[in-house]
N, C-alpha and C. Protein backbone atom coordinates (compact mmCIF):
# COMPACT_ATOMS: atom_id res chain seq x y z
N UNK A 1 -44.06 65.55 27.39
CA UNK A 1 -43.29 66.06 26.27
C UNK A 1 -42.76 64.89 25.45
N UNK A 2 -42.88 64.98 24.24
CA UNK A 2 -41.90 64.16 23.09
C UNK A 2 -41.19 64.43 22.39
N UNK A 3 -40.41 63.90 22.03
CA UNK A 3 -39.06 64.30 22.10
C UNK A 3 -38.41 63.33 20.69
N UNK A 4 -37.81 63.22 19.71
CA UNK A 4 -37.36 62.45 18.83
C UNK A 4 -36.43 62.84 18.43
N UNK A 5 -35.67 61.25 18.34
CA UNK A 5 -34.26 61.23 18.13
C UNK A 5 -33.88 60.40 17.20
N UNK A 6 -32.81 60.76 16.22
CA UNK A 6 -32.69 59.80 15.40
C UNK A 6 -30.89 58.89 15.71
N UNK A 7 -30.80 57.97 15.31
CA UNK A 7 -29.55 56.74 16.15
C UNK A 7 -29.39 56.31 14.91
N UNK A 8 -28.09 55.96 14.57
CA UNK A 8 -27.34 55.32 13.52
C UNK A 8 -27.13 53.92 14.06
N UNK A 9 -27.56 52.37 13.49
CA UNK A 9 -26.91 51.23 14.01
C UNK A 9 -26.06 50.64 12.92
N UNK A 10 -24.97 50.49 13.74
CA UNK A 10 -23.62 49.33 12.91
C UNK A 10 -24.97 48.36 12.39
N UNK A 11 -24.27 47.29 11.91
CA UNK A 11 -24.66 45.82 11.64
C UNK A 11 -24.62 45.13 12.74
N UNK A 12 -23.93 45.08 13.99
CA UNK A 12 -24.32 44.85 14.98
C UNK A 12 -25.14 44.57 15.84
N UNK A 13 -25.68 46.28 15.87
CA UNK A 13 -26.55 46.81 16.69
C UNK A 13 -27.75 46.53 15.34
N UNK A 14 -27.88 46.89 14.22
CA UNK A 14 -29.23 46.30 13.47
C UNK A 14 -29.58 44.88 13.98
N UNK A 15 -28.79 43.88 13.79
CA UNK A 15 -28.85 42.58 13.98
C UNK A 15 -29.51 42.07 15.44
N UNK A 16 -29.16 42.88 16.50
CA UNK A 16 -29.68 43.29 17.81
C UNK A 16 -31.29 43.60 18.30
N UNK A 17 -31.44 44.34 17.13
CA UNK A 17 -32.79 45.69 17.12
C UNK A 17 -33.47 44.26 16.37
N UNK A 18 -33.47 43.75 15.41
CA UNK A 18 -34.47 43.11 14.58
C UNK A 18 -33.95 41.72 15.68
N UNK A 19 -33.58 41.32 16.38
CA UNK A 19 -34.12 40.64 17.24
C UNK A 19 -35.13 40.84 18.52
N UNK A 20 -34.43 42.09 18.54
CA UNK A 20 -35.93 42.70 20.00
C UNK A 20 -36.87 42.36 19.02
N UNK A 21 -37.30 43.53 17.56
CA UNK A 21 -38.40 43.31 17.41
C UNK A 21 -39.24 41.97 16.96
N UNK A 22 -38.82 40.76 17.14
CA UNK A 22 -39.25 39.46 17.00
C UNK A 22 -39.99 39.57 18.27
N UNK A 23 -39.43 40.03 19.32
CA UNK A 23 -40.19 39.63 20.64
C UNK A 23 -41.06 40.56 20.37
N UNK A 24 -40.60 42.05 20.49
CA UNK A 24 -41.69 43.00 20.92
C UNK A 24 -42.62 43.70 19.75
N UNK A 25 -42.48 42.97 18.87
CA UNK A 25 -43.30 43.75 17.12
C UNK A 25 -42.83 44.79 16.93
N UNK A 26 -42.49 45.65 16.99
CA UNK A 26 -41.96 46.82 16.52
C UNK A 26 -40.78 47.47 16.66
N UNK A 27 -40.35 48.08 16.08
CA UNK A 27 -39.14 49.17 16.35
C UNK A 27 -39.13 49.79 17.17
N UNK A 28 -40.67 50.29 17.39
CA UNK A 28 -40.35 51.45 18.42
C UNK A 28 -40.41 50.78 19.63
N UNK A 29 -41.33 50.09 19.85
CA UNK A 29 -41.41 49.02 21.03
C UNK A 29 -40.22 48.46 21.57
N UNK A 30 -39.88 48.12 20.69
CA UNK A 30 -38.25 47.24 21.01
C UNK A 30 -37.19 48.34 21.31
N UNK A 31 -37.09 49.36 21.22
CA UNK A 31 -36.35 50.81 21.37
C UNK A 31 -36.61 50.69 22.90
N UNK A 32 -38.42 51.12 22.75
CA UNK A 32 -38.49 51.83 24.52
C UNK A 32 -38.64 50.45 25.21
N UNK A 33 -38.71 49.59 24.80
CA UNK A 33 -38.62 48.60 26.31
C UNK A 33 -37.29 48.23 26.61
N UNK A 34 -36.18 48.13 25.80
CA UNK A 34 -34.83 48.21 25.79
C UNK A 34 -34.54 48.98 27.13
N UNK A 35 -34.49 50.45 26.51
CA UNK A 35 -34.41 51.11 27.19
C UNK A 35 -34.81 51.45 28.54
N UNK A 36 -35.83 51.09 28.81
CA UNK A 36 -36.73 51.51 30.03
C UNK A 36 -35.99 50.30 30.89
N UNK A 37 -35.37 48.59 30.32
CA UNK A 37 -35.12 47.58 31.13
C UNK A 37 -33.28 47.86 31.34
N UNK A 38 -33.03 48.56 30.23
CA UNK A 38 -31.54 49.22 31.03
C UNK A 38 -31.31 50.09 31.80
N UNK A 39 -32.24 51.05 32.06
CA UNK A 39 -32.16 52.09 32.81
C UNK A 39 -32.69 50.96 34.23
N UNK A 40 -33.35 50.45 34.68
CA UNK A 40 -33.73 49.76 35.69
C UNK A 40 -32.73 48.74 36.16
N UNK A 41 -32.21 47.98 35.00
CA UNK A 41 -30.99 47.21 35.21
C UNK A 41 -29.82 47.71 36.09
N UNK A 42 -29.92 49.24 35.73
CA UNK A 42 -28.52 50.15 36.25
C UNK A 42 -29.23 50.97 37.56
N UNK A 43 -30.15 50.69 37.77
CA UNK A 43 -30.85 51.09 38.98
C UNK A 43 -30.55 50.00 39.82
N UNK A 44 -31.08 49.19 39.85
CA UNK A 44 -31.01 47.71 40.86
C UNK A 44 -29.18 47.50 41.06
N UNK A 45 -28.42 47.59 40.12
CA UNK A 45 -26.88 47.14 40.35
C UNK A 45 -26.70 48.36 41.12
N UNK A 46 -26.91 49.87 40.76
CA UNK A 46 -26.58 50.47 42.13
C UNK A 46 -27.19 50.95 43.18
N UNK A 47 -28.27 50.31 43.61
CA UNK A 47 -29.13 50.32 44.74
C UNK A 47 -27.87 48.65 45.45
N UNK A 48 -27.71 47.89 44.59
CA UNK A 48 -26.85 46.78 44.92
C UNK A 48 -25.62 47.30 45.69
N UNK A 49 -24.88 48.13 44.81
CA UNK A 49 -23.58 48.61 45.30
C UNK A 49 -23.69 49.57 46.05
N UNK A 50 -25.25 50.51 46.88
CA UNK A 50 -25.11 51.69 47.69
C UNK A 50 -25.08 50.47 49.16
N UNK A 51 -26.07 49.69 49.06
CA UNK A 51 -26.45 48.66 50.10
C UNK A 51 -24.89 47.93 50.72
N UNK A 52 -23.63 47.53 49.73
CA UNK A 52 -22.87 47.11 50.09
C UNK A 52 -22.34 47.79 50.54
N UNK A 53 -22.43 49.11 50.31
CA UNK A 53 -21.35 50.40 50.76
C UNK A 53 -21.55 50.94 52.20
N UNK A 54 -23.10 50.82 52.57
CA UNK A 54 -23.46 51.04 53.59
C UNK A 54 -23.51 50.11 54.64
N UNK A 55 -23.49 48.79 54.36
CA UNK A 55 -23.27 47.44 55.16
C UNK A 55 -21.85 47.42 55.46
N UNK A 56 -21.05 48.18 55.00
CA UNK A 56 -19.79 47.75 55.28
C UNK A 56 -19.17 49.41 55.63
N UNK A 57 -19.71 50.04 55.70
CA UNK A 57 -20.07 51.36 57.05
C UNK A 57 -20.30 50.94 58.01
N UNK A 58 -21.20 50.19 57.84
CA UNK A 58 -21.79 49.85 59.39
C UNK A 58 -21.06 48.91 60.23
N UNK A 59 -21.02 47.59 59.25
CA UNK A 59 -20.31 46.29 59.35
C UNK A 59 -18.75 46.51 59.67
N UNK A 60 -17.89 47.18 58.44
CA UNK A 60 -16.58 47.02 58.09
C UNK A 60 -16.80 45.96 56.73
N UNK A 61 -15.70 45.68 56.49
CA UNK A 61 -15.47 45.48 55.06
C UNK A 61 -16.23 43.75 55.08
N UNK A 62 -16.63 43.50 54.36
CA UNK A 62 -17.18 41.87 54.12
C UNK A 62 -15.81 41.31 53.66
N UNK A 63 -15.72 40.50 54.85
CA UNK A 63 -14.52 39.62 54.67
C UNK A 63 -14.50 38.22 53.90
N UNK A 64 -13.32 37.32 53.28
CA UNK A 64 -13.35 36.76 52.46
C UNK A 64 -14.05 35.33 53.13
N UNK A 65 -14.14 34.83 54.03
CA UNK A 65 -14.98 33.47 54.32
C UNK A 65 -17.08 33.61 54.05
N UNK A 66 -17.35 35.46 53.98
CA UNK A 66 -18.57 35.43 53.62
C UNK A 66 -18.46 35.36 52.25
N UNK A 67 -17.87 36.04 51.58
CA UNK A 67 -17.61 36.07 49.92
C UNK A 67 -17.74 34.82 49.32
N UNK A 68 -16.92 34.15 50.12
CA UNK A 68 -16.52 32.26 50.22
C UNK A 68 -17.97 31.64 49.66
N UNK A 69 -18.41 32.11 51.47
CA UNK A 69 -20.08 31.21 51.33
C UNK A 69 -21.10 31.90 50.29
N UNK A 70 -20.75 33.00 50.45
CA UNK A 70 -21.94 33.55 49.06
C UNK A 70 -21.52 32.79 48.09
N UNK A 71 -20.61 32.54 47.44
CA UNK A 71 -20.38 32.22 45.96
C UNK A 71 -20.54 30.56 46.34
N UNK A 72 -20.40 29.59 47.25
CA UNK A 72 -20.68 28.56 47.45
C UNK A 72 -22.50 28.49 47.19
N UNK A 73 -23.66 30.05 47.75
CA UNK A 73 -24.83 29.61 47.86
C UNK A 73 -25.31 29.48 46.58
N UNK A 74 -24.23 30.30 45.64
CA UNK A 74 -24.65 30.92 43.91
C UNK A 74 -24.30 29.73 43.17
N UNK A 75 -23.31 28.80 43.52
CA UNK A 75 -22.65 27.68 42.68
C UNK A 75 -24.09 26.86 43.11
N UNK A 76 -24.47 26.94 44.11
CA UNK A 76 -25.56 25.56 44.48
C UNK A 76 -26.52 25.72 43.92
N UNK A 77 -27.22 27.34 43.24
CA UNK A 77 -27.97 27.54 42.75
C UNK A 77 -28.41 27.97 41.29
N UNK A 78 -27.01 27.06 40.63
CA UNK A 78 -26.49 27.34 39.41
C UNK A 78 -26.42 28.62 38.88
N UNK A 79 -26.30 29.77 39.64
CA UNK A 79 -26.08 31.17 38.78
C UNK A 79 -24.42 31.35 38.40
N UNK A 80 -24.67 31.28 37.15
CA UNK A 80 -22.93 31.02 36.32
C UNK A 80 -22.17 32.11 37.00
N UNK A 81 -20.84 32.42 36.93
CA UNK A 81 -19.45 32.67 37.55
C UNK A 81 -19.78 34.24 36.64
């Protein structure tokens, strides 16, 4: 099924859109790959946050000396704060 919708963009969000489409040629392109990589984005963060929820069911709560070393393994591996 297809389905069409029409979206109003600020100057913002234009300024946004005509940068996707530099990468992806088109409007519409740059629409659905947007889209398709936010919906997945928000998949993976809460497949992220069911995994912590359930590790710490199992576990109990992740205490602050692992938190510690995680963010010590992320600083070593330059992923910003």
């Amino acid at each position: 099924m297809v389905t069409k919708t029409t979206v109003n963009f600020d100057d913002e969000m234009q300024a946004a859109l005509e940068e996707l489409m530099a990468i992806d040629g088109t409007k519409t392109l740059a629409i659905k790959r947007s889209l398709l990589a936010e919906v997945k984005r928000r998949r993976r963060s809460q497949a992220l946050l069911d995994l912590i929820e359930s590790w710490e069911a199992e576990d109990g709560p992740i205490d602050q000396a692992h938190l510690d070393w995680a963010d010590a393994v992320l600083d070593r591996q330059g992923v910003p704060s």
